[in-house]
PDB file of N, CA and C in Angstrom:
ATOM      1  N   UNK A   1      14.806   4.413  -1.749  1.00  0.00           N
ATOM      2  CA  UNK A   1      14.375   3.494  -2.773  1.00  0.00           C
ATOM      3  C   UNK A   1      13.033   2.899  -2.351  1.00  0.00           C
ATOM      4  N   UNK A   2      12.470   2.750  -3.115  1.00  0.00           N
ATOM      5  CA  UNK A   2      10.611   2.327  -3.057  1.00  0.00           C
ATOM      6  C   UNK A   2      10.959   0.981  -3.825  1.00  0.00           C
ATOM      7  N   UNK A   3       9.758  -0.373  -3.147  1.00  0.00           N
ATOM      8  CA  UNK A   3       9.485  -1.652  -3.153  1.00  0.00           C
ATOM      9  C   UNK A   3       8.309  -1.572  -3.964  1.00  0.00           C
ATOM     10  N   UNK A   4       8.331  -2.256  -5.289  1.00  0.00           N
ATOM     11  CA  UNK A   4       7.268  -1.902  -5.827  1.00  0.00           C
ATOM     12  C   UNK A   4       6.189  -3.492  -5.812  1.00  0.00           C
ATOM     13  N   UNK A   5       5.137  -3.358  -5.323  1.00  0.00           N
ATOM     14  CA  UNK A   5       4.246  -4.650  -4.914  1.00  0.00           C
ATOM     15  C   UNK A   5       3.603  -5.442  -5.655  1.00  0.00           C
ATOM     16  N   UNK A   6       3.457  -6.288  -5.618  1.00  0.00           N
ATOM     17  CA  UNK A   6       2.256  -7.166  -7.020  1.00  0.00           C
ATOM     18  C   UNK A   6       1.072  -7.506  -5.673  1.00  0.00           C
ATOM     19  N   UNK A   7       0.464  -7.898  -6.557  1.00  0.00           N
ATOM     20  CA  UNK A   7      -1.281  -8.062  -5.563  1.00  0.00           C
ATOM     21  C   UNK A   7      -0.875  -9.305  -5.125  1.00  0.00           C
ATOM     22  N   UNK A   8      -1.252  -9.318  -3.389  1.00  0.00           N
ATOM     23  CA  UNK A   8      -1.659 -10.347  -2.535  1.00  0.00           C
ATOM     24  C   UNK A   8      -0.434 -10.716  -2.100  1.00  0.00           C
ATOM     25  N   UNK A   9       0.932  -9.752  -2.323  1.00  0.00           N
ATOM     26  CA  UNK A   9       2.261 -10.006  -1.947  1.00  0.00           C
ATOM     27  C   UNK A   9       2.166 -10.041  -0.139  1.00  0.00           C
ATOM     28  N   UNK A  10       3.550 -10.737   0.013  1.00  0.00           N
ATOM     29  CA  UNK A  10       3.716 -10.587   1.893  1.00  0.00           C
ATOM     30  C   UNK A  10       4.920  -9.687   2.133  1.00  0.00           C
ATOM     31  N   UNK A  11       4.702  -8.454   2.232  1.00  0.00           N
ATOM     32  CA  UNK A  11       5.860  -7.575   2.285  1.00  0.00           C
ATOM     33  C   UNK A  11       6.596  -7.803   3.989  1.00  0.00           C
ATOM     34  N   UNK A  12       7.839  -8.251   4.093  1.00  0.00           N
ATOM     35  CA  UNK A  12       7.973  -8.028   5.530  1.00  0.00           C
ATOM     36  C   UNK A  12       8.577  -6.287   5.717  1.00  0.00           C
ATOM     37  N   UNK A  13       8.154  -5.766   7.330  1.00  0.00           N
ATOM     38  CA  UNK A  13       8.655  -4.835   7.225  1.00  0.00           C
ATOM     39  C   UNK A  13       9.338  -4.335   8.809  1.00  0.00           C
ATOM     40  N   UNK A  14      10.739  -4.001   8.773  1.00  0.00           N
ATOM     41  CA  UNK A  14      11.476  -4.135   9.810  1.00  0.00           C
ATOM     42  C   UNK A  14      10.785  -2.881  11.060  1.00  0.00           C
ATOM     43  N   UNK A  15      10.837  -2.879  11.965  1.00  0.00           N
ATOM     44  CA  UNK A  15      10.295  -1.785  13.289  1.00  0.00           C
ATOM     45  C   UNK A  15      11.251  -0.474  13.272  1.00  0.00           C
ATOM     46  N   UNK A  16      12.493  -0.505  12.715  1.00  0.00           N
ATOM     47  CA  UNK A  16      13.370   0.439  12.849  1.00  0.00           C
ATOM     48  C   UNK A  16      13.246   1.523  11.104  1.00  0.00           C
ATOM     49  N   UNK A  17      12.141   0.669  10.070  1.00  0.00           N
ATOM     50  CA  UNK A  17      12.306   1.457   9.393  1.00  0.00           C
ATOM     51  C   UNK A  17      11.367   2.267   8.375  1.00  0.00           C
ATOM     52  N   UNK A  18      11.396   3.043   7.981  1.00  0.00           N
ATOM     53  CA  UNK A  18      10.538   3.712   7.130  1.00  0.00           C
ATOM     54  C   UNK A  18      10.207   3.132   5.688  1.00  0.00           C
ATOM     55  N   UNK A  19       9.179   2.430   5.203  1.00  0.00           N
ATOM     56  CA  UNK A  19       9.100   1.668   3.900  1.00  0.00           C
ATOM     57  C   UNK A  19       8.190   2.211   2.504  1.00  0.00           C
ATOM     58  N   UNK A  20       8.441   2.631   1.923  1.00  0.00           N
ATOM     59  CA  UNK A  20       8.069   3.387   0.623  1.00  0.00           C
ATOM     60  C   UNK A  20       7.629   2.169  -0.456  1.00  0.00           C
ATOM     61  N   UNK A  21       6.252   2.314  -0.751  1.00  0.00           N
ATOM     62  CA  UNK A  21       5.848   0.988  -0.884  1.00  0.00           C
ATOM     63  C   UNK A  21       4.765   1.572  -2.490  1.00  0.00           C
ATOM     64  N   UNK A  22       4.971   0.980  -3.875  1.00  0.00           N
ATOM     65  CA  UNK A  22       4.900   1.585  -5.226  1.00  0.00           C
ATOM     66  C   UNK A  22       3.822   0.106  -5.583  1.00  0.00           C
ATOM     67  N   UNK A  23       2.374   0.783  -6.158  1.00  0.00           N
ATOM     68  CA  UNK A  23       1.531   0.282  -6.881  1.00  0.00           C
ATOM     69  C   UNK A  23       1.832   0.293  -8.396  1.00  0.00           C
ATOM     70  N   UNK A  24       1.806  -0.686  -9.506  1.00  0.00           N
ATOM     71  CA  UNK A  24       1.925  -0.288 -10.678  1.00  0.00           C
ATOM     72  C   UNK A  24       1.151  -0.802 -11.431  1.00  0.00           C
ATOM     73  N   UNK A  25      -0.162  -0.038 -11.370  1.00  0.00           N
ATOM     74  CA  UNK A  25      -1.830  -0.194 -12.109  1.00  0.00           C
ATOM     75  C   UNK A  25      -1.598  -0.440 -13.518  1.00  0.00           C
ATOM     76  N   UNK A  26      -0.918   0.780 -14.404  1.00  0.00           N
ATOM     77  CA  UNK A  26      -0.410   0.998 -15.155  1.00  0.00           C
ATOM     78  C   UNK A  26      -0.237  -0.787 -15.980  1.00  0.00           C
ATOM     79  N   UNK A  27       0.614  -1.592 -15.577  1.00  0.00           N
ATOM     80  CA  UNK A  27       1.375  -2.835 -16.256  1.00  0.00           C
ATOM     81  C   UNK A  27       0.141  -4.067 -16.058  1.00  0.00           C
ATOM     82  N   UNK A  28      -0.543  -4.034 -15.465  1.00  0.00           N
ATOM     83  CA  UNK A  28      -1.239  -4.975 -15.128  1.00  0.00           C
ATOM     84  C   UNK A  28      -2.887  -4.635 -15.264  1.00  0.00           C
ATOM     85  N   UNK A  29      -3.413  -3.511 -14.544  1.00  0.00           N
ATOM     86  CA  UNK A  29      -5.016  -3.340 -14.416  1.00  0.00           C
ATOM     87  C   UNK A  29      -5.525  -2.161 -15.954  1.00  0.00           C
ATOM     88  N   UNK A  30      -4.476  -1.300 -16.011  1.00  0.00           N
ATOM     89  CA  UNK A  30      -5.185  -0.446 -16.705  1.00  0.00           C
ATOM     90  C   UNK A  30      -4.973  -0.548 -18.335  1.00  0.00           C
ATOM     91  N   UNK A  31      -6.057  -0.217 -19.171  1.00  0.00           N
ATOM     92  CA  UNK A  31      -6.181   0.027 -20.563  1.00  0.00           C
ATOM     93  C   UNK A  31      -4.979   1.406 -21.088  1.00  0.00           C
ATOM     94  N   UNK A  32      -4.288   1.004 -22.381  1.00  0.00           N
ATOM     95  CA  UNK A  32      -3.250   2.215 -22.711  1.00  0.00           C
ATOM     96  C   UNK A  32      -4.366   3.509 -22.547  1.00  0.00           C
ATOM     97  N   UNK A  33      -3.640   4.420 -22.173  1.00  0.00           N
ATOM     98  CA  UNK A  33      -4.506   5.876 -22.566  1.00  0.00           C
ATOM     99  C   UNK A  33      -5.433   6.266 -20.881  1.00  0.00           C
ATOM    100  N   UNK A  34      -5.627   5.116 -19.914  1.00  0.00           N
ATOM    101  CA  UNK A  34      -6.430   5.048 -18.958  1.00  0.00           C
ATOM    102  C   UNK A  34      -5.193   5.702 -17.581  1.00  0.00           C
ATOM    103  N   UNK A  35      -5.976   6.829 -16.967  1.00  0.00           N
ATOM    104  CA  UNK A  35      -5.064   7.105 -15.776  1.00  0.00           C
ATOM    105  C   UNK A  35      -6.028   6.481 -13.948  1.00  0.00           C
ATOM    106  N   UNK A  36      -5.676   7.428 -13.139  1.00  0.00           N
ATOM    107  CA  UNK A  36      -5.651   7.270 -12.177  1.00  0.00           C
ATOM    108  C   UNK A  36      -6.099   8.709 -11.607  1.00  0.00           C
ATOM    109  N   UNK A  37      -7.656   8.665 -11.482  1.00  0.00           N
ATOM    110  CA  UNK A  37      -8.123  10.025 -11.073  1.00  0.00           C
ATOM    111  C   UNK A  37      -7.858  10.256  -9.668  1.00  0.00           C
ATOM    112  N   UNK A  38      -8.265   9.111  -8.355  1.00  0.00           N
ATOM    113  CA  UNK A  38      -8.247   8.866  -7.399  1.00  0.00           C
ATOM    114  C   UNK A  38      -7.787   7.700  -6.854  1.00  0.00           C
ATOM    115  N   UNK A  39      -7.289   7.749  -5.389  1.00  0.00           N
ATOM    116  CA  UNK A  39      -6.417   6.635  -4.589  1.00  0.00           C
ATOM    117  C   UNK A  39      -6.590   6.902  -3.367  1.00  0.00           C
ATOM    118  N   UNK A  40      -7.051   5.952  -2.628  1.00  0.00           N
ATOM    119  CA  UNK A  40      -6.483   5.765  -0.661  1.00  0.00           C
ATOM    120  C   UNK A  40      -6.583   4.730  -0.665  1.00  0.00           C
ATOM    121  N   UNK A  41      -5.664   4.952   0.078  1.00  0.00           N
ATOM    122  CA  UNK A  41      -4.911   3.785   0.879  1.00  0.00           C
ATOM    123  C   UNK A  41      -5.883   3.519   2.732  1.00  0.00           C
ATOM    124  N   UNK A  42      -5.846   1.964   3.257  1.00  0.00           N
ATOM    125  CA  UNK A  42      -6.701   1.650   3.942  1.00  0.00           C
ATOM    126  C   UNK A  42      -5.531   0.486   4.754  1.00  0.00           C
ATOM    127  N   UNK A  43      -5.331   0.420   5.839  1.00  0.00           N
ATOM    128  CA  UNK A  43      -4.549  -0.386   6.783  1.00  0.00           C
ATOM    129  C   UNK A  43      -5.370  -1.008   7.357  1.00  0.00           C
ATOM    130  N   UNK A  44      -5.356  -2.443   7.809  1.00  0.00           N
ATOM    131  CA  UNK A  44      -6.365  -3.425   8.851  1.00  0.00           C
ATOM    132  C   UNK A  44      -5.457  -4.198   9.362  1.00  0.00           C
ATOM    133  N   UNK A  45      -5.426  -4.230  10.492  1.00  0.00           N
ATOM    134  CA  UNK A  45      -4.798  -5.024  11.167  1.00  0.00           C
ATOM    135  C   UNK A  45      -5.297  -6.409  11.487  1.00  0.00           C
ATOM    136  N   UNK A  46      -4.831  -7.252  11.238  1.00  0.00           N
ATOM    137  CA  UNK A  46      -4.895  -9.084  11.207  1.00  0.00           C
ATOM    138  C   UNK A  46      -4.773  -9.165  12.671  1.00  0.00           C
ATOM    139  N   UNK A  47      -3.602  -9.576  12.816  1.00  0.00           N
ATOM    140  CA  UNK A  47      -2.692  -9.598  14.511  1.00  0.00           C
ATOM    141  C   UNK A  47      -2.230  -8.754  14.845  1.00  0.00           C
ATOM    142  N   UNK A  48      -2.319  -8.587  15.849  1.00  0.00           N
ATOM    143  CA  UNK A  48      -1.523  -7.557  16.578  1.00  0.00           C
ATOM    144  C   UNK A  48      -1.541  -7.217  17.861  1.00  0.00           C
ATOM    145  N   UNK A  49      -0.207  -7.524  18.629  1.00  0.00           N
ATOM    146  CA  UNK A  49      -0.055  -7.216  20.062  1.00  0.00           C
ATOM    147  C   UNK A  49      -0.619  -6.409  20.700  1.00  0.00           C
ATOM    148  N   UNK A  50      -0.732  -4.994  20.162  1.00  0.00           N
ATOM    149  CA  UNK A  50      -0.882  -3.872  20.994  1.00  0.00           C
ATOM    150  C   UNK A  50      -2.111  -3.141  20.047  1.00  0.00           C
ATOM    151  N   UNK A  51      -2.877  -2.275  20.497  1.00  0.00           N
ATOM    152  CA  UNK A  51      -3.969  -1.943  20.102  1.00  0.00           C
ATOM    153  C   UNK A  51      -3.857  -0.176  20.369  1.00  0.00           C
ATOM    154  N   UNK A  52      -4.543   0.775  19.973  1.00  0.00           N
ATOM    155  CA  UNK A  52      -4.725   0.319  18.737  1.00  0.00           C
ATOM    156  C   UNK A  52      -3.442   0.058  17.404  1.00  0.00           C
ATOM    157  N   UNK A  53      -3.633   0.010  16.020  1.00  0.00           N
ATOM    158  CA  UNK A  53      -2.535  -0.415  15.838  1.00  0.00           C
ATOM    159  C   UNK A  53      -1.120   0.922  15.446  1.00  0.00           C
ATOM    160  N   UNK A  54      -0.254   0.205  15.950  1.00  0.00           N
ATOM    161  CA  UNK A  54       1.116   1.249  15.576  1.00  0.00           C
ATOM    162  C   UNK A  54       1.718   1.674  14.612  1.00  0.00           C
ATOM    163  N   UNK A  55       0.811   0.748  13.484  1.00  0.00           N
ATOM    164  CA  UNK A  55       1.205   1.272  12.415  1.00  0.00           C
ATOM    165  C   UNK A  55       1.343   2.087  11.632  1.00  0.00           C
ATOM    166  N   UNK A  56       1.425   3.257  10.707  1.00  0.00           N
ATOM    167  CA  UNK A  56       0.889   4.248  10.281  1.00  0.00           C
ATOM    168  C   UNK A  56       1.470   4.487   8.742  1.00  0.00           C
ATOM    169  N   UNK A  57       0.543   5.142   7.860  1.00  0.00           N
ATOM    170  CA  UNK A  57       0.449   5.675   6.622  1.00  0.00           C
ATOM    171  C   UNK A  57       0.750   7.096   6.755  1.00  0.00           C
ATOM    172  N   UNK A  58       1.605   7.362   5.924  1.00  0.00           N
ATOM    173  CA  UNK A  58       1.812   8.625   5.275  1.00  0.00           C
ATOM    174  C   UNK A  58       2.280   8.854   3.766  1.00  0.00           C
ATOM    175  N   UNK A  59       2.395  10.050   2.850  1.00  0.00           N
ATOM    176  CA  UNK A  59       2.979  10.495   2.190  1.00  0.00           C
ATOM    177  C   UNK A  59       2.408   9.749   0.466  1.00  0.00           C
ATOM    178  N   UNK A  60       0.849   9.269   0.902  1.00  0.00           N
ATOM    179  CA  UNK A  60      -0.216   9.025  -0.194  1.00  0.00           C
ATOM    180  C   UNK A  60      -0.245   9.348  -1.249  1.00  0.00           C
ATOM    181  N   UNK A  61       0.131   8.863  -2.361  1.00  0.00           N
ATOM    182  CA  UNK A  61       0.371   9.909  -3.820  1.00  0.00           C
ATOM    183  C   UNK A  61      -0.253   8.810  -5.264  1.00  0.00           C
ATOM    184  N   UNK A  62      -0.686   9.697  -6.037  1.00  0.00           N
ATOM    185  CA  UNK A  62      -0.663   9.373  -7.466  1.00  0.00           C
ATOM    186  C   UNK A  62       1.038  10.152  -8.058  1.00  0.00           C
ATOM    187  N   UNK A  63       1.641   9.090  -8.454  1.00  0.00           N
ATOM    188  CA  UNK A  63       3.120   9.362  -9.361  1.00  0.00           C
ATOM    189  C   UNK A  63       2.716   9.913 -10.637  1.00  0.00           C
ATOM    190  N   UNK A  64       3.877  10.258 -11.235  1.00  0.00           N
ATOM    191  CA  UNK A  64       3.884  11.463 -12.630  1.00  0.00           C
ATOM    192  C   UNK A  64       3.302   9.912 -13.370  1.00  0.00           C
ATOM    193  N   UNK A  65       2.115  10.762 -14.052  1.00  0.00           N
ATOM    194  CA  UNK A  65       1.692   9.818 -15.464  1.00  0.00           C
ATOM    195  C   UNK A  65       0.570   9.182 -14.981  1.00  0.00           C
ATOM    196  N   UNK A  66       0.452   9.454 -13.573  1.00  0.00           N
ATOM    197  CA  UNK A  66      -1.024   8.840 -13.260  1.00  0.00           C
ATOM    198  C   UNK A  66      -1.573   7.124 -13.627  1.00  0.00           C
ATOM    199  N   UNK A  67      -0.518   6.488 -13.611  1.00  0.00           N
ATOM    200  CA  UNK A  67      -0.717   5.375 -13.530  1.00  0.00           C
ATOM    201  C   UNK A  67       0.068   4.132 -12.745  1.00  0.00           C
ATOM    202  N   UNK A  68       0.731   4.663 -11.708  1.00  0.00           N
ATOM    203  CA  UNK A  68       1.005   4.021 -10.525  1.00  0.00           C
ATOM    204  C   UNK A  68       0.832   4.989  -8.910  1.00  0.00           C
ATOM    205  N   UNK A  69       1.060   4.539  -7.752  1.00  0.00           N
ATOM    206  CA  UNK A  69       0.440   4.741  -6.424  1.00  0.00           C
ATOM    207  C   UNK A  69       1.644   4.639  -5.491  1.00  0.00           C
ATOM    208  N   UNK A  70       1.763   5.561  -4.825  1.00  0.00           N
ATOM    209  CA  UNK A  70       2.796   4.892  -3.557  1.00  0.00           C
ATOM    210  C   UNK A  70       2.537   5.359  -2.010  1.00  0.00           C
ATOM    211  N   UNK A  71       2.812   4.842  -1.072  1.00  0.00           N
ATOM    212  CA  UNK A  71       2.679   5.236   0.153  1.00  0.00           C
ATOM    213  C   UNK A  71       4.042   4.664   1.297  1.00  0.00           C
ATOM    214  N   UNK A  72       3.958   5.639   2.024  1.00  0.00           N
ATOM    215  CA  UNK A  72       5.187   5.283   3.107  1.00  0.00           C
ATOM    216  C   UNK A  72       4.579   4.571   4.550  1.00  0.00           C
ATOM    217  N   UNK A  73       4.839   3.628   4.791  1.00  0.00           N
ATOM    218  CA  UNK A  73       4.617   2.922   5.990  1.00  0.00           C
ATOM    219  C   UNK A  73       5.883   3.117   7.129  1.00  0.00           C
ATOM    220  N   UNK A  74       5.051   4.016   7.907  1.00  0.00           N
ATOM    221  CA  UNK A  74       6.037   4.394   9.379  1.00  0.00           C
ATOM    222  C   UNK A  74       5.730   4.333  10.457  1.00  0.00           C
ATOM    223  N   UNK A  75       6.072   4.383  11.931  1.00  0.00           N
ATOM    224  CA  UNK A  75       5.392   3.983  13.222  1.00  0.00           C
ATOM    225  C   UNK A  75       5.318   2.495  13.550  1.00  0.00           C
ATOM    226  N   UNK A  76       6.344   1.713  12.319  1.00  0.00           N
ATOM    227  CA  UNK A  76       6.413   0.452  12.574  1.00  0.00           C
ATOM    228  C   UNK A  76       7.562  -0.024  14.256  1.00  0.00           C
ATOM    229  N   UNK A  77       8.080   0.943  14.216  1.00  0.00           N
ATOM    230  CA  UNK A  77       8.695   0.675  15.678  1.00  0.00           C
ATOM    231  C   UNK A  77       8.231   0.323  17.007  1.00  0.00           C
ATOM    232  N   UNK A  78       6.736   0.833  16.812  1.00  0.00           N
ATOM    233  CA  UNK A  78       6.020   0.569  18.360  1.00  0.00           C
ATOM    234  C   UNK A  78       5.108  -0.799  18.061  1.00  0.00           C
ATOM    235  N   UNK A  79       5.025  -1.671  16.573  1.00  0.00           N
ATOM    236  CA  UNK A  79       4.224  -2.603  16.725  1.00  0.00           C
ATOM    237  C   UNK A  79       5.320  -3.862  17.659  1.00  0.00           C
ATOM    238  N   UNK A  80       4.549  -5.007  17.249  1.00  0.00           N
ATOM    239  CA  UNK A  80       5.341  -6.097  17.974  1.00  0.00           C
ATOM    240  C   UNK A  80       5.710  -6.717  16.714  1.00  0.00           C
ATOM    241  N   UNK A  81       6.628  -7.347  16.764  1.00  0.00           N
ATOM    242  CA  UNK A  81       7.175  -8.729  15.871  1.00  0.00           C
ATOM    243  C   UNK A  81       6.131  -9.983  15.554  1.00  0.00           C
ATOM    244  N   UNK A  82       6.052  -9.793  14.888  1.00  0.00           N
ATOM    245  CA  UNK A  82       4.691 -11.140  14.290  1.00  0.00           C
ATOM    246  C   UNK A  82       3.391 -10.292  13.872  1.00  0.00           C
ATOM    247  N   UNK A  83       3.278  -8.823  14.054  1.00  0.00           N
ATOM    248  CA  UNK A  83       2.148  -8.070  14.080  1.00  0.00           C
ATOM    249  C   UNK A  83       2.039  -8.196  12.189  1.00  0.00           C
ATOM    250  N   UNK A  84       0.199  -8.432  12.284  1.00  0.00           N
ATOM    251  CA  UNK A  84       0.487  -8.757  10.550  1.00  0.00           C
ATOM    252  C   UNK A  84      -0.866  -7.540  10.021  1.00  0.00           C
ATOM    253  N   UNK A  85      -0.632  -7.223   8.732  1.00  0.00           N
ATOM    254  CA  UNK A  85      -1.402  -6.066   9.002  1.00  0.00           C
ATOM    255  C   UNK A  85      -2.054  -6.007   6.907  1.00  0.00           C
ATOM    256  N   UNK A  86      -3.245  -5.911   6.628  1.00  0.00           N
ATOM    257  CA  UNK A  86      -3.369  -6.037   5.531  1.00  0.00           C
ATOM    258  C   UNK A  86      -3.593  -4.222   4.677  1.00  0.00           C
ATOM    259  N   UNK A  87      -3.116  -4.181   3.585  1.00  0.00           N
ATOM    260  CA  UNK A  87      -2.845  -2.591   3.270  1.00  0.00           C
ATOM    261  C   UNK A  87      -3.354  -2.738   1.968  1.00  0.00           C
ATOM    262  N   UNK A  88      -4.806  -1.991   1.623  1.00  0.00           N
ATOM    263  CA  UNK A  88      -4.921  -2.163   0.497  1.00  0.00           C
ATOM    264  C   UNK A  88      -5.410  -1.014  -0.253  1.00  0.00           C
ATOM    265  N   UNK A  89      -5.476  -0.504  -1.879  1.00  0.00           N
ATOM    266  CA  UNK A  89      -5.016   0.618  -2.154  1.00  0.00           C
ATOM    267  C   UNK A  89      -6.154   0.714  -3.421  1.00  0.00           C
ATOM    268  N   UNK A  90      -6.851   1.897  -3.457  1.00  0.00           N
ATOM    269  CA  UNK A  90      -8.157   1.715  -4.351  1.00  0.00           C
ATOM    270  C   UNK A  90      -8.248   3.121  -5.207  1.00  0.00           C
ATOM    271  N   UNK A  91      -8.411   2.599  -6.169  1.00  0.00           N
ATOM    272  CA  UNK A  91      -8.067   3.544  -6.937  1.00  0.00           C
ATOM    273  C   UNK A  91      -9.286   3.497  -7.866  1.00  0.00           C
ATOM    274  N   UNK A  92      -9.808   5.077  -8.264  1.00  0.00           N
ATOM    275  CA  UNK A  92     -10.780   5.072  -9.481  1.00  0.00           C
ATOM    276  C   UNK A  92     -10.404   5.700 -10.978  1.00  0.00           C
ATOM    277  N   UNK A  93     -10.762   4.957 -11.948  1.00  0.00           N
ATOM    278  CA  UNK A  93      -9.590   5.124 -13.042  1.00  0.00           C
ATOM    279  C   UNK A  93     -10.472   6.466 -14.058  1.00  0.00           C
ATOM    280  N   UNK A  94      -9.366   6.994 -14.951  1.00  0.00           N
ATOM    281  CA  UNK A  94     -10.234   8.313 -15.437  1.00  0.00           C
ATOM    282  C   UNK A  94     -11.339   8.015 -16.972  1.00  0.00           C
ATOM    283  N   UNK A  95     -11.857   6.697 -17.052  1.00  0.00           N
ATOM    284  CA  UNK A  95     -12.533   5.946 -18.104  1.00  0.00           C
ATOM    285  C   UNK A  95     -14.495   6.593 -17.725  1.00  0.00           C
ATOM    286  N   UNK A  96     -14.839   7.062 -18.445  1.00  0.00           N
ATOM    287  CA  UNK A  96     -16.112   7.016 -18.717  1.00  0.00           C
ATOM    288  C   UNK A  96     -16.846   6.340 -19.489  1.00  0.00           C
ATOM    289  N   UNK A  97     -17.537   5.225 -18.344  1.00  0.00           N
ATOM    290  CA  UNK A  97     -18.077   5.477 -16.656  1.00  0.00           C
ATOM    291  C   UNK A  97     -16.506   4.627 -16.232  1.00  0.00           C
ATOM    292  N   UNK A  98     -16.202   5.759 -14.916  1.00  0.00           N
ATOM    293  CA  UNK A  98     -14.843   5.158 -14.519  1.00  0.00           C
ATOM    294  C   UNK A  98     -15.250   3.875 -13.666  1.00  0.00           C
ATOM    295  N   UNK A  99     -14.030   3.348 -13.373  1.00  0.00           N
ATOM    296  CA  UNK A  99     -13.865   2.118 -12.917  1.00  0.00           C
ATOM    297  C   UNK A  99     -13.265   2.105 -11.718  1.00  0.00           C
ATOM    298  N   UNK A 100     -13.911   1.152 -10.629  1.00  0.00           N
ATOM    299  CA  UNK A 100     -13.127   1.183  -9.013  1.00  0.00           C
ATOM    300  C   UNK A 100     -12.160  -0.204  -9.099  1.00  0.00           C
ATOM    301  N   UNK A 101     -11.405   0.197  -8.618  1.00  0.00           N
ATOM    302  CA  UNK A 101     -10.291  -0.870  -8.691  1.00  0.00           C
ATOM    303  C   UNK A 101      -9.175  -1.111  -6.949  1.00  0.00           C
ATOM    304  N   UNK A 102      -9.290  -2.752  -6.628  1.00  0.00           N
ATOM    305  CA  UNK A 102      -8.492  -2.328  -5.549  1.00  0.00           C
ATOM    306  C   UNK A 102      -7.979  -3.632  -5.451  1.00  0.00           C
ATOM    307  N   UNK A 103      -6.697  -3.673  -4.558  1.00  0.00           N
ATOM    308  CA  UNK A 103      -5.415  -4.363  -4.958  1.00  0.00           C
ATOM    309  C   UNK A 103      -5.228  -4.299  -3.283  1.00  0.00           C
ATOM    310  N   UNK A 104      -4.610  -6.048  -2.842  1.00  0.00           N
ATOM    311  CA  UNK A 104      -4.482  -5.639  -1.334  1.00  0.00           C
ATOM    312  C   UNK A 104      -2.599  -6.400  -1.151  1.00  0.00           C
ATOM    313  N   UNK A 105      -2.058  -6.188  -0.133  1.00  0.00           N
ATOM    314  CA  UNK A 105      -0.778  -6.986  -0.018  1.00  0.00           C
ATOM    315  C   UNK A 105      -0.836  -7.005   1.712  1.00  0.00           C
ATOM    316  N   UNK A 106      -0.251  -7.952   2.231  1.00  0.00           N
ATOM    317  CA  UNK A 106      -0.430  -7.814   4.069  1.00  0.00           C
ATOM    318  C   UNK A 106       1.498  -7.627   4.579  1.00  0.00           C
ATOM    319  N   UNK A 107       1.221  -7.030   5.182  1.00  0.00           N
ATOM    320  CA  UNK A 107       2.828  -6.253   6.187  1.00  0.00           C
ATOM    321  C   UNK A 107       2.538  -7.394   7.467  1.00  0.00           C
ATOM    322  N   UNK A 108       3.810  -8.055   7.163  1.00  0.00           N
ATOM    323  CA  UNK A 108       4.787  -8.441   8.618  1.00  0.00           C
ATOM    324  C   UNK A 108       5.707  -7.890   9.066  1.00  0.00           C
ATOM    325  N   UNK A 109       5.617  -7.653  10.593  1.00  0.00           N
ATOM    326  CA  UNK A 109       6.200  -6.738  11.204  1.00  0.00           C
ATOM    327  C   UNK A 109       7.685  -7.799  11.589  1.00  0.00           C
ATOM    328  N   UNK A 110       8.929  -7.699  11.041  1.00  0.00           N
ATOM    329  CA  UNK A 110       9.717  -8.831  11.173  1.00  0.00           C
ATOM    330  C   UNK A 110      11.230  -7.838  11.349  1.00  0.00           C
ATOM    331  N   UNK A 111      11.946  -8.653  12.224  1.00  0.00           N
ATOM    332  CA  UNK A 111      13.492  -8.247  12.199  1.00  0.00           C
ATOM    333  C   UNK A 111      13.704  -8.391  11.227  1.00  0.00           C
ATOM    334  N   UNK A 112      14.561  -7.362  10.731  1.00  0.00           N
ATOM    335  CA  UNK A 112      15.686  -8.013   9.166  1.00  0.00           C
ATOM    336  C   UNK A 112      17.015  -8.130   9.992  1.00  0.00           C
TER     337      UNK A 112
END
């Protein structure tokens, strides 16, 4: 199951687990009829114990219909607890002249 984010959210995210994490451009940024030509995703680390950071991105996608984003956050096991990390996701929309658009939320690295 995927966590789907609103902008400037504080997602916590446990060290033991794999987190599937859903943009939805679509309800909020984009015009009816407007998709999602392009997307990456960008990790920065705030705090963090150990260097460089442990965090890691995988599994980067535009979803069916081209108007939401998702990515999996894994390698959270080797950060530390309190490690805070900002993840933000940019997307260029398919409007001529298209449009850059980007949306950020920050990961705490927290026991559940």
């Amino acid at each position: 199951m995927s966590t789907t984010v609103k902008d400037g959210a504080l997602i916590t995210v446990d060290p033991s687990d794999s987190t599937v994490l859903d943009w939805d451009w679509g309800t909020r940024h984009l015009a009816v009829g407007v998709t999602i030509s392009t997307s990456t995703f960008r990790l920065v680390a705030i705090r963090q114990a150990a260097s460089p950071s442990p965090v890691t991105l995988d599994n980067a996608s535009i979803l069916t219909g081209s108007r939401s984003t998702q990515v999996r956050i894994v390698g959270a096991s080797d950060a530390a607890l309190g490690d805070l990390f900002e993840l933000s996701n940019r997307i260029t929309t398919s409007e001529t002249p298209a449009q850059i658009k980007e949306r950020s939320i920050r990961l705490l690295v927290e026991q559940k």
